[in-house]
PDB file of N, CA and C in Angstrom:
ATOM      1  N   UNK A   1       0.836  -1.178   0.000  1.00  0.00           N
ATOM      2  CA  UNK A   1       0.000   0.000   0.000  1.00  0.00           C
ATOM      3  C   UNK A   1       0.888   1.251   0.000  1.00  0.00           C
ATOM      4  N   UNK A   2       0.272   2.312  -0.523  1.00  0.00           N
ATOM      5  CA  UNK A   2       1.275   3.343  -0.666  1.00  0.00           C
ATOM      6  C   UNK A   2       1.254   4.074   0.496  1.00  0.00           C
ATOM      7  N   UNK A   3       2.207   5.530   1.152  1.00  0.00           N
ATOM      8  CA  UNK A   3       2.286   5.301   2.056  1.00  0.00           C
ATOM      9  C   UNK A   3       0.459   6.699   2.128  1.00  0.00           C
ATOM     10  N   UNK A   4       0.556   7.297   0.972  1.00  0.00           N
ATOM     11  CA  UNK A   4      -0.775   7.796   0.653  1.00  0.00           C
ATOM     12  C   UNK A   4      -1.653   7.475   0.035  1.00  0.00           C
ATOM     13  N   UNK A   5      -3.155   7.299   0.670  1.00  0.00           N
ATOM     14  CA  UNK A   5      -4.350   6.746   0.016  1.00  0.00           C
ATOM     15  C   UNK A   5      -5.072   6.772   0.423  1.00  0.00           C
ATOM     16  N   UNK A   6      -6.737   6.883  -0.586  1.00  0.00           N
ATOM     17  CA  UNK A   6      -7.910   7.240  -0.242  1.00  0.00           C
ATOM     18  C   UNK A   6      -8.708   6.471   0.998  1.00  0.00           C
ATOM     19  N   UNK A   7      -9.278   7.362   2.150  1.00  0.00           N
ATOM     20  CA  UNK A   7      -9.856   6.445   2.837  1.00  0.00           C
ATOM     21  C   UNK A   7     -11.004   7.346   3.386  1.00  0.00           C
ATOM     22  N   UNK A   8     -11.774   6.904   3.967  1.00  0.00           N
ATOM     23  CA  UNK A   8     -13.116   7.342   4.268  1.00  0.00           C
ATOM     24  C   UNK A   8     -12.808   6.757   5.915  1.00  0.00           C
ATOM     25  N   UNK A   9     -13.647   7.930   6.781  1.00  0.00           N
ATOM     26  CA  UNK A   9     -13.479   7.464   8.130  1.00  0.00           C
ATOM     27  C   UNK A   9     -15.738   7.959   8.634  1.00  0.00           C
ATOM     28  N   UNK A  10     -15.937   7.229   9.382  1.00  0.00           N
ATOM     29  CA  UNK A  10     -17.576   7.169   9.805  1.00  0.00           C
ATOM     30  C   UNK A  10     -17.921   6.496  10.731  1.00  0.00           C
ATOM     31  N   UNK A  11     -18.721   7.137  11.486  1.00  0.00           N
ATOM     32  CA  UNK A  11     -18.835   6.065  12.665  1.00  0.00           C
ATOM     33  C   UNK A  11     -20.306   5.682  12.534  1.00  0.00           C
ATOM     34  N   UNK A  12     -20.461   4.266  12.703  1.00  0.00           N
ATOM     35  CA  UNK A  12     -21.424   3.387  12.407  1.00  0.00           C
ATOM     36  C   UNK A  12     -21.850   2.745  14.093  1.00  0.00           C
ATOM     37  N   UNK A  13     -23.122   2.574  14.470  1.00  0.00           N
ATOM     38  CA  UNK A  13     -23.681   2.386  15.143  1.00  0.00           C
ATOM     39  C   UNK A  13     -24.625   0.998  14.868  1.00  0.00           C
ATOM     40  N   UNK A  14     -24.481   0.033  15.874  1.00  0.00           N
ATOM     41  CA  UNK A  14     -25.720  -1.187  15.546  1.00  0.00           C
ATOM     42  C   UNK A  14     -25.738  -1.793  17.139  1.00  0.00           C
ATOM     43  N   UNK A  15     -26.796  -1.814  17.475  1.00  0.00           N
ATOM     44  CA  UNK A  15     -26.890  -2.839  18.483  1.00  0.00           C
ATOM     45  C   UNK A  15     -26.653  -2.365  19.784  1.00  0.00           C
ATOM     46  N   UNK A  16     -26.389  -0.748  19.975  1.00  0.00           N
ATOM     47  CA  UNK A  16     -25.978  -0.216  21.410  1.00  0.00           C
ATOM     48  C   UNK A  16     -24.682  -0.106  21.166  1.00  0.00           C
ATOM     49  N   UNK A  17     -24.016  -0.870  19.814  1.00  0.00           N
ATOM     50  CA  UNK A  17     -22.380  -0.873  20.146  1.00  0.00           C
ATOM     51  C   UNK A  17     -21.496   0.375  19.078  1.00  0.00           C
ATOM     52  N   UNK A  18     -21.038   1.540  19.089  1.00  0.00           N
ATOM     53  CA  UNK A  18     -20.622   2.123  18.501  1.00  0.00           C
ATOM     54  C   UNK A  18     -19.293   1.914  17.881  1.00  0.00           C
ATOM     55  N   UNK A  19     -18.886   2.300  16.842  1.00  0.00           N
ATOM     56  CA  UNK A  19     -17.201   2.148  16.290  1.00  0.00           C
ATOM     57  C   UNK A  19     -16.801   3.676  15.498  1.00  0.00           C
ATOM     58  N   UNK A  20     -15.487   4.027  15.398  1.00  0.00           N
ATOM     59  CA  UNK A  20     -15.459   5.027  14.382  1.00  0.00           C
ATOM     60  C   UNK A  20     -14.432   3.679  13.461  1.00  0.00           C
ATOM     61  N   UNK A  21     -15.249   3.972  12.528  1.00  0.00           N
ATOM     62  CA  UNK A  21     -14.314   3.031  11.101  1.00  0.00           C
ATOM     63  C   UNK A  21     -13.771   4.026  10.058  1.00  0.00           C
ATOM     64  N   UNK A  22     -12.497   3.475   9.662  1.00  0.00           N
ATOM     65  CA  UNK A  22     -11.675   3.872   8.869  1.00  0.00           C
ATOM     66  C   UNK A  22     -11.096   3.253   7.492  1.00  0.00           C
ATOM     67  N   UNK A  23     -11.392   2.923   6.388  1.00  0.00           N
ATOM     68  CA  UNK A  23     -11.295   2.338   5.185  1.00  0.00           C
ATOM     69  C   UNK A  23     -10.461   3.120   4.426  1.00  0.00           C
ATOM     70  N   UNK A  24      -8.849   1.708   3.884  1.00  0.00           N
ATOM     71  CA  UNK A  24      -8.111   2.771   3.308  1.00  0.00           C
ATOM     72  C   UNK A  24      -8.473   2.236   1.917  1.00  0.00           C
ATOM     73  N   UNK A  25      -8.372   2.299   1.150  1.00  0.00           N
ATOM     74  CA  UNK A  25      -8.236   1.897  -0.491  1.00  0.00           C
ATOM     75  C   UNK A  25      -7.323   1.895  -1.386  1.00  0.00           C
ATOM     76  N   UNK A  26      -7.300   1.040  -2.219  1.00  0.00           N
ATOM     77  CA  UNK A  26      -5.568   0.809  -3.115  1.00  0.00           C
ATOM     78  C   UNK A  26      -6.179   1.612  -4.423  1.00  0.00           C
ATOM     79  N   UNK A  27      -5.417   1.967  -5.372  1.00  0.00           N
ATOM     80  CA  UNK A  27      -5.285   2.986  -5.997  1.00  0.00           C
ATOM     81  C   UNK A  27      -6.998   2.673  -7.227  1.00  0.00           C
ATOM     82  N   UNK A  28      -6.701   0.819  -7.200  1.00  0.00           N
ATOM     83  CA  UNK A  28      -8.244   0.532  -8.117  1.00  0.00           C
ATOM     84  C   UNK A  28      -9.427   0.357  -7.733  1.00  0.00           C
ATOM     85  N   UNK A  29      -9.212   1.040  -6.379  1.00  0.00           N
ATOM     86  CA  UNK A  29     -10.526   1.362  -5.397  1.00  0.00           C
ATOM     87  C   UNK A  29     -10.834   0.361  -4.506  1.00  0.00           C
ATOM     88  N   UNK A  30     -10.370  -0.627  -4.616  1.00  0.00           N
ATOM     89  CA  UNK A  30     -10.960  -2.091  -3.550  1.00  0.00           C
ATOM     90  C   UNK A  30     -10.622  -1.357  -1.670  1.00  0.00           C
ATOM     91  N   UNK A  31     -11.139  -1.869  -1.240  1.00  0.00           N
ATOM     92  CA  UNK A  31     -10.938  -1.818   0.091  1.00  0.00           C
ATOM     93  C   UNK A  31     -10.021  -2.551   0.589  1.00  0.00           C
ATOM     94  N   UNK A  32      -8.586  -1.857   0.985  1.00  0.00           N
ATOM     95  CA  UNK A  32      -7.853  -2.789   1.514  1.00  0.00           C
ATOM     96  C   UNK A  32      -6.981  -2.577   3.129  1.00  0.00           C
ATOM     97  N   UNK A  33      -7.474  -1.461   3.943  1.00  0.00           N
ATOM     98  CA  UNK A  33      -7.332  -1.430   5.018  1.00  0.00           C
ATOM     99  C   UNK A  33      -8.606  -1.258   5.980  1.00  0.00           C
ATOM    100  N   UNK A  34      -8.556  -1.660   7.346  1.00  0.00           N
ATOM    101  CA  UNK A  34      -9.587  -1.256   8.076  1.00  0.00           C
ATOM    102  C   UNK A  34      -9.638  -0.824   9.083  1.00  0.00           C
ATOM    103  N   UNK A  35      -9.636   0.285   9.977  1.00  0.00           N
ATOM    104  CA  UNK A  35      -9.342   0.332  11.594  1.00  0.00           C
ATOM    105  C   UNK A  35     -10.340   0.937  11.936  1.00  0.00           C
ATOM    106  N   UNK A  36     -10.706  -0.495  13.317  1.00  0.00           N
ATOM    107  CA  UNK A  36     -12.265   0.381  13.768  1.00  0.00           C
ATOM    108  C   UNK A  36     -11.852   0.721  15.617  1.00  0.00           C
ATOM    109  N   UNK A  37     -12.275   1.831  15.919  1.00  0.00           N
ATOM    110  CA  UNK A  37     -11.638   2.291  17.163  1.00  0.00           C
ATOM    111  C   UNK A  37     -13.229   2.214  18.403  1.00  0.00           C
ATOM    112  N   UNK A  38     -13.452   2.427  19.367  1.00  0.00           N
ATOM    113  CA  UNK A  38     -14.588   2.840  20.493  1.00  0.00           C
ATOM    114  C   UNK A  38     -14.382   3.892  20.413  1.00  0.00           C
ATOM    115  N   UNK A  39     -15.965   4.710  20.931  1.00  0.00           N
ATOM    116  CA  UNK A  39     -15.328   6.135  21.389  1.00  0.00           C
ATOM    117  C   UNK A  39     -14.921   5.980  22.574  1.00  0.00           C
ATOM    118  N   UNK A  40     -14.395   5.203  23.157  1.00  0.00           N
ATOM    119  CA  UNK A  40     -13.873   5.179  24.829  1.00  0.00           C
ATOM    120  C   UNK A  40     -12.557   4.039  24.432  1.00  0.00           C
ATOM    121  N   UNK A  41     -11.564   4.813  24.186  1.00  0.00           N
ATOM    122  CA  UNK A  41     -10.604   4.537  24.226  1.00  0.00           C
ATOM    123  C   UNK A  41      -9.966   3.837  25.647  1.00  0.00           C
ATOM    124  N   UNK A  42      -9.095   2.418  25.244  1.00  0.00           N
ATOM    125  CA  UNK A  42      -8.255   1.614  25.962  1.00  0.00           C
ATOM    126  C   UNK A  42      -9.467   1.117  26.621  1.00  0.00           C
ATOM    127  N   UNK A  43     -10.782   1.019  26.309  1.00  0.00           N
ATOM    128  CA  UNK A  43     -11.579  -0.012  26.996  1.00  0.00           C
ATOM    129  C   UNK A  43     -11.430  -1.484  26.359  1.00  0.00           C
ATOM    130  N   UNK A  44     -12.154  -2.281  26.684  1.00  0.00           N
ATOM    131  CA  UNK A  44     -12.538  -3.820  26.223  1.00  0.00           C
ATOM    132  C   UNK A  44     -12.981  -3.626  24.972  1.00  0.00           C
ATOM    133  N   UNK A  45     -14.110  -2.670  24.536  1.00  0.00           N
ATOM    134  CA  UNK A  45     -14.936  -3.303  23.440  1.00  0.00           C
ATOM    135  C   UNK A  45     -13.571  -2.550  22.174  1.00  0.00           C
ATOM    136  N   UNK A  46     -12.520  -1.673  22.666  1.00  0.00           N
ATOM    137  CA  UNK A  46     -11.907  -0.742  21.961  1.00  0.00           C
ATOM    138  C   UNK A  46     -11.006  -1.833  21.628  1.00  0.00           C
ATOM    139  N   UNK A  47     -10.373  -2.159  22.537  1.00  0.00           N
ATOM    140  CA  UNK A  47      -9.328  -3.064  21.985  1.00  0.00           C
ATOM    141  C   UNK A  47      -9.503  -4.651  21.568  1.00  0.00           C
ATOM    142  N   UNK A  48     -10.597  -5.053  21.622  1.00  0.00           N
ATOM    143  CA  UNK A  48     -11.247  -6.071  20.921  1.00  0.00           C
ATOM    144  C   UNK A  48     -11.141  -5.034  19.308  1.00  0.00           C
ATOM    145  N   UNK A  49     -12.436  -4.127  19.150  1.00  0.00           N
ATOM    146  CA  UNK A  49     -12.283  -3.765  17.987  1.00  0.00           C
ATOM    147  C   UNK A  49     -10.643  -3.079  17.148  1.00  0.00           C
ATOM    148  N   UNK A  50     -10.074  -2.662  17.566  1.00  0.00           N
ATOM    149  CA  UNK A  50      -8.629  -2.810  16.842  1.00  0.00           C
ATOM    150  C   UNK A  50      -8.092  -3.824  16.650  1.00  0.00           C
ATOM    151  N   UNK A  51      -7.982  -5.184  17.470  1.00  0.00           N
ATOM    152  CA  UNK A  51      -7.744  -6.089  17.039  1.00  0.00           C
ATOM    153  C   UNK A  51      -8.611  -6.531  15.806  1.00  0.00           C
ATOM    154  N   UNK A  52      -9.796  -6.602  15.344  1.00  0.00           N
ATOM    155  CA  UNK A  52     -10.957  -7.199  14.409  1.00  0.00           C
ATOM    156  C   UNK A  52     -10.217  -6.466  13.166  1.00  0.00           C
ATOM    157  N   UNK A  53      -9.806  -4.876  13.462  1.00  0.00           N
ATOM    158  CA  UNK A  53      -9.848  -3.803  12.797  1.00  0.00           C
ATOM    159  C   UNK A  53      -7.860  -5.221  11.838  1.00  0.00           C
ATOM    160  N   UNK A  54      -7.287  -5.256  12.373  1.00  0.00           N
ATOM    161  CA  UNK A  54      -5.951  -5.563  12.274  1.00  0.00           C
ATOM    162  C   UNK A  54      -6.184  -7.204  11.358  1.00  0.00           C
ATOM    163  N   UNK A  55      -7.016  -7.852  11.355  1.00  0.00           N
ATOM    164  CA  UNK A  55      -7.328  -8.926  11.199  1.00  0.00           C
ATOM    165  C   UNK A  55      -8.199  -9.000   9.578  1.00  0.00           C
ATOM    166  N   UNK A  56      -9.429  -7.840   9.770  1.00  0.00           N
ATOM    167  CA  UNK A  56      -9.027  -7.904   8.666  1.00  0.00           C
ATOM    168  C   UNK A  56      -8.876  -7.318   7.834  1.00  0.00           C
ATOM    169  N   UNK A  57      -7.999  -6.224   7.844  1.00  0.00           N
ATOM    170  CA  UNK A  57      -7.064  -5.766   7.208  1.00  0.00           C
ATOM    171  C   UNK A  57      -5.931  -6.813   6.636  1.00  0.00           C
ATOM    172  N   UNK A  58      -5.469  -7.560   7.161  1.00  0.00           N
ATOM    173  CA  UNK A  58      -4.820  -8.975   6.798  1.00  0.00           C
ATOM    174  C   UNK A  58      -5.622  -9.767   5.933  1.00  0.00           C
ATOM    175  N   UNK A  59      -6.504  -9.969   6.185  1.00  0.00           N
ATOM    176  CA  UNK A  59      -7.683 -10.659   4.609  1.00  0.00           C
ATOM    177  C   UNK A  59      -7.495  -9.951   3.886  1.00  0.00           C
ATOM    178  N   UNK A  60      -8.015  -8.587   3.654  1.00  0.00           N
ATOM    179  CA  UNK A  60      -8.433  -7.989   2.660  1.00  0.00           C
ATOM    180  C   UNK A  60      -7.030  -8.097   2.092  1.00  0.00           C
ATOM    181  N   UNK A  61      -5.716  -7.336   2.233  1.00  0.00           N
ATOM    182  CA  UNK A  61      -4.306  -7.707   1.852  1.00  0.00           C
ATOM    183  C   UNK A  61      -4.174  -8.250   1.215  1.00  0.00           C
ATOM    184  N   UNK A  62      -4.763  -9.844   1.560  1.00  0.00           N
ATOM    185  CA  UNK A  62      -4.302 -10.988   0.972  1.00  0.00           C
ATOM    186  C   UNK A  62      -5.413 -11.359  -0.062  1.00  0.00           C
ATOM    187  N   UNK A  63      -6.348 -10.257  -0.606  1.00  0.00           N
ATOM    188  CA  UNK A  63      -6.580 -10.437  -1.444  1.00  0.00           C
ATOM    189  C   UNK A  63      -8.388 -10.888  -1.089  1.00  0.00           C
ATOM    190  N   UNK A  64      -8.805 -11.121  -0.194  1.00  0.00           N
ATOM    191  CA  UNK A  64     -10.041 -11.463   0.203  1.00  0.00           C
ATOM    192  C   UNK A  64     -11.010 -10.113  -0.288  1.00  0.00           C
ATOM    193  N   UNK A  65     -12.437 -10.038  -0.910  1.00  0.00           N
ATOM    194  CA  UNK A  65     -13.109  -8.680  -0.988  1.00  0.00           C
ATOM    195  C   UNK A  65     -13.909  -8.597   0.031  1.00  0.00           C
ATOM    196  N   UNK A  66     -14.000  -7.381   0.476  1.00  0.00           N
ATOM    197  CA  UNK A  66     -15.085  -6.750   1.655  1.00  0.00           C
ATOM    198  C   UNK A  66     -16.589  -7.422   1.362  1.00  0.00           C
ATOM    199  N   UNK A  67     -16.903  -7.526   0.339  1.00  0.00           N
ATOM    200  CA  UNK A  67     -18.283  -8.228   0.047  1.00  0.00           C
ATOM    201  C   UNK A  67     -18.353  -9.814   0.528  1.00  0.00           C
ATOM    202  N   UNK A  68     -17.261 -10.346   0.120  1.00  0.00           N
ATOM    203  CA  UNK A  68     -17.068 -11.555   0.736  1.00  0.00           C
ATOM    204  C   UNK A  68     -17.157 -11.843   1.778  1.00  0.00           C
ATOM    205  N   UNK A  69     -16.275 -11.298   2.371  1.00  0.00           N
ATOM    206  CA  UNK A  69     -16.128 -11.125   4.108  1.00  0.00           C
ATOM    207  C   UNK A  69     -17.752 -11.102   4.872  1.00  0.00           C
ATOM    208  N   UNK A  70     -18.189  -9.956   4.357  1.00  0.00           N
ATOM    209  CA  UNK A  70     -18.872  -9.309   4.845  1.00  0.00           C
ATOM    210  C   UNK A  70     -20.053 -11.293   4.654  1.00  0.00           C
ATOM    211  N   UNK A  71     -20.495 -11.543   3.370  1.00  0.00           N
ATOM    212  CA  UNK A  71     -21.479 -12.576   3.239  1.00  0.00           C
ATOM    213  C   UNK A  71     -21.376 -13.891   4.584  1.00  0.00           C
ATOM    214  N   UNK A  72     -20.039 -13.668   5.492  1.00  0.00           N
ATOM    215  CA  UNK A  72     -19.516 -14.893   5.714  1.00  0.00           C
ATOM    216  C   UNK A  72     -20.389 -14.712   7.296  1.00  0.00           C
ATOM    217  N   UNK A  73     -20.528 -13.515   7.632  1.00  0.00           N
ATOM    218  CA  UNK A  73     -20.666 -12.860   9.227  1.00  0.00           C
ATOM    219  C   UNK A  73     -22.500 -12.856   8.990  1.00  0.00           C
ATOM    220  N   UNK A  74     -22.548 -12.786  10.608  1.00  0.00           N
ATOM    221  CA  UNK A  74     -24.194 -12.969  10.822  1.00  0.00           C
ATOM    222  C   UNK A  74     -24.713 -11.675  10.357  1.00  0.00           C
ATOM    223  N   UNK A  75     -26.144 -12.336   9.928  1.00  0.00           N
ATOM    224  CA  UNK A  75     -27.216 -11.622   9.623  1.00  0.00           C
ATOM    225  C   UNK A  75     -28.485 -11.683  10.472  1.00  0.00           C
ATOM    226  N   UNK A  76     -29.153 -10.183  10.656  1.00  0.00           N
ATOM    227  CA  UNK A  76     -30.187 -10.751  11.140  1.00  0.00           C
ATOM    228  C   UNK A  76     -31.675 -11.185  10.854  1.00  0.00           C
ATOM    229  N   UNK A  77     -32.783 -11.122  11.201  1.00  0.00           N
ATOM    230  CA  UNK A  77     -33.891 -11.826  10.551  1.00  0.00           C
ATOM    231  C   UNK A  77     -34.037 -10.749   9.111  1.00  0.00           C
ATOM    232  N   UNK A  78     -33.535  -9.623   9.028  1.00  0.00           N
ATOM    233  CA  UNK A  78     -33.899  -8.123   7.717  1.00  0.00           C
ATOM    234  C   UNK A  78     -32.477  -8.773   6.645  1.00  0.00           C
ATOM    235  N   UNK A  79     -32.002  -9.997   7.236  1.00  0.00           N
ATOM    236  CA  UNK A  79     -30.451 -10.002   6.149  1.00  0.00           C
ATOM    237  C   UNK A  79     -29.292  -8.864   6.067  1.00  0.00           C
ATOM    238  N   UNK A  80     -29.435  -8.288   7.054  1.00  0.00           N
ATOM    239  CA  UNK A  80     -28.853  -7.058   7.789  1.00  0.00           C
ATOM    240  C   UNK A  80     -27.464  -7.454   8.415  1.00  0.00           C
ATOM    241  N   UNK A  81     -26.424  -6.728   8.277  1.00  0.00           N
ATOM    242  CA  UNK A  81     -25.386  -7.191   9.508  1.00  0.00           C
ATOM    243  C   UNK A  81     -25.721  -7.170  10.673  1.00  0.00           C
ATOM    244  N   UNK A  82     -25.575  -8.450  11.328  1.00  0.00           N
ATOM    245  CA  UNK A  82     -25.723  -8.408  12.935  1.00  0.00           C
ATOM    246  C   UNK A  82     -25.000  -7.912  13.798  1.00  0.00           C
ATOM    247  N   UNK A  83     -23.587  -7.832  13.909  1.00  0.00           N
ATOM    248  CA  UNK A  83     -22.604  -6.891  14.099  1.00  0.00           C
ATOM    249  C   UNK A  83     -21.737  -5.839  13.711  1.00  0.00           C
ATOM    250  N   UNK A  84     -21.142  -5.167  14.432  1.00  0.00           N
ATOM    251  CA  UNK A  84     -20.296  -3.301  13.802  1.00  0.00           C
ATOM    252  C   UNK A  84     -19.427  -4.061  12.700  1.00  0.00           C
ATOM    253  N   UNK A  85     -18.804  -4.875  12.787  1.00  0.00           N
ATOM    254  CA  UNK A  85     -17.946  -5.390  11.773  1.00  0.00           C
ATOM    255  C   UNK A  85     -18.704  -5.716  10.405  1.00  0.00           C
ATOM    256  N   UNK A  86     -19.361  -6.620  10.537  1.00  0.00           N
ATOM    257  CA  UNK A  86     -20.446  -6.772   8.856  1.00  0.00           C
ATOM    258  C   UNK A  86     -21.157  -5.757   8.839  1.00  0.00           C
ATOM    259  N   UNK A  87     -21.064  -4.496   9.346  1.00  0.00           N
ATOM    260  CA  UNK A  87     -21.883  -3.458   9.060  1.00  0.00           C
ATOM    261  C   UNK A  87     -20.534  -2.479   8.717  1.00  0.00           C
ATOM    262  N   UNK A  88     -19.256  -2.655   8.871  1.00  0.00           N
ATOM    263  CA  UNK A  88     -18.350  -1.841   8.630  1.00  0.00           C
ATOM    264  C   UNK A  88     -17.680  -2.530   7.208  1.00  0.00           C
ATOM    265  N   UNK A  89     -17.956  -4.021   7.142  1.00  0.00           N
ATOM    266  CA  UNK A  89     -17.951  -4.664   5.784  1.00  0.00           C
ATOM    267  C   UNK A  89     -18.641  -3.730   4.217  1.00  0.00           C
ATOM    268  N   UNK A  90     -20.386  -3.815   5.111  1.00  0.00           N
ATOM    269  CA  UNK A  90     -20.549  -3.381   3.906  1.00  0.00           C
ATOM    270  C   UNK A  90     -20.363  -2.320   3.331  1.00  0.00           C
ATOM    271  N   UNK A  91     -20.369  -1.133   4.503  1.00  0.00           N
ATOM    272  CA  UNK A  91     -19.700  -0.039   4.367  1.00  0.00           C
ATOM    273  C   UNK A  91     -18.396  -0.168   3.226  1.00  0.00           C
ATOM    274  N   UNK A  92     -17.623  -1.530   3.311  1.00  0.00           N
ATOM    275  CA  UNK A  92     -16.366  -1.084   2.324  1.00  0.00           C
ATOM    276  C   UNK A  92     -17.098  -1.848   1.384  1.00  0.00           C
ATOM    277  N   UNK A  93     -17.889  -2.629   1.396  1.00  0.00           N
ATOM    278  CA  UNK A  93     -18.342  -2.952  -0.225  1.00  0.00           C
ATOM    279  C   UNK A  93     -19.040  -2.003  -0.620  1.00  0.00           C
ATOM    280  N   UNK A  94     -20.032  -1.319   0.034  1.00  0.00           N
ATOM    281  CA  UNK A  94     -20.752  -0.088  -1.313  1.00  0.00           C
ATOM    282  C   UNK A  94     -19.897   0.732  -1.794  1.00  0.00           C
ATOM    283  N   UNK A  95     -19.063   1.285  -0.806  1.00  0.00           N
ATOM    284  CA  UNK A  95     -17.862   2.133  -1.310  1.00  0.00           C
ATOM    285  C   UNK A  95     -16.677   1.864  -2.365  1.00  0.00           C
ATOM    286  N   UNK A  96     -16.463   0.285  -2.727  1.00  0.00           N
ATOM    287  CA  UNK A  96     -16.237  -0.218  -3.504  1.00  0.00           C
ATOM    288  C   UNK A  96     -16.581   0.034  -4.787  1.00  0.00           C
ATOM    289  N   UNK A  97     -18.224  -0.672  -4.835  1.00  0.00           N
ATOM    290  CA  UNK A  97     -19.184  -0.416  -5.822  1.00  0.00           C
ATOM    291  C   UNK A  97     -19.246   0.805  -5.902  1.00  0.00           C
ATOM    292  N   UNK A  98     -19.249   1.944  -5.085  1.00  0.00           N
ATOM    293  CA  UNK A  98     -19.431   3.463  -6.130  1.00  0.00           C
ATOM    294  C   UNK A  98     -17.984   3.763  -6.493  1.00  0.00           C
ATOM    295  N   UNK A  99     -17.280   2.804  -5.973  1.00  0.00           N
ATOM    296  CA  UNK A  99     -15.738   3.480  -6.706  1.00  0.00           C
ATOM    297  C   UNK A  99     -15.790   3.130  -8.493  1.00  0.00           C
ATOM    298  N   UNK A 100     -16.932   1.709  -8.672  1.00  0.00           N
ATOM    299  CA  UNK A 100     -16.655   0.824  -9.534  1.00  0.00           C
ATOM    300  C   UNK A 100     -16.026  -0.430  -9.746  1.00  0.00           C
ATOM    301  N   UNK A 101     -15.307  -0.479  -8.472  1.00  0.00           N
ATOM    302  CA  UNK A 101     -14.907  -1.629  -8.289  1.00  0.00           C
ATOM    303  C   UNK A 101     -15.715  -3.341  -8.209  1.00  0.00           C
TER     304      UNK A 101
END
């Protein structure tokens, strides 16, 4: 990845559980970084989510797509992401898709 590149940062809400997410992108638009933070820094749910955030960023790397990912994680009875992560998934797949990717 270069050491500059497009990324979008938003904080997404599901379930009571908040994240600010951060999506970096490689130059042909795919989604290939991710860091999702708490707003309450050095808590549990914070450093659980940087770890998730680090993980998969390592998929995507290796070539895995955010849409994929995202199909693999729960849904709920609406086919909805059940958690901040498949909801920060699809976040990098639409953003994908309006890149064109």
């Amino acid at each position: 990845m270069p050491n500059r590149r497009p990324s979008t940062t938003q904080t997404l809400v599901i379930g009571g559980v908040v994240a600010h997410v951060s999506i970096g992108f490689a130059p042909d638009g795919s989604a290939r970084e991710m860091f999702l933070r708490s707003p309450h820094p050095a808590s549990e749910v914070d450093l659980i989510l940087d770890d998730i955030g680090v993980l998969v960023s390592l998929l995507l790397q290796h070539g895995y797509r955010a849409g994929d990912l995202r199909r693999r994680l729960g849904t709920n009875s609406a086919g909805q992401p059940s958690s901040i992560v498949g909801l920060a998934l699809q976040l990098a797949e639409r953003l994908e898709l309006e890149s064109g990717r």
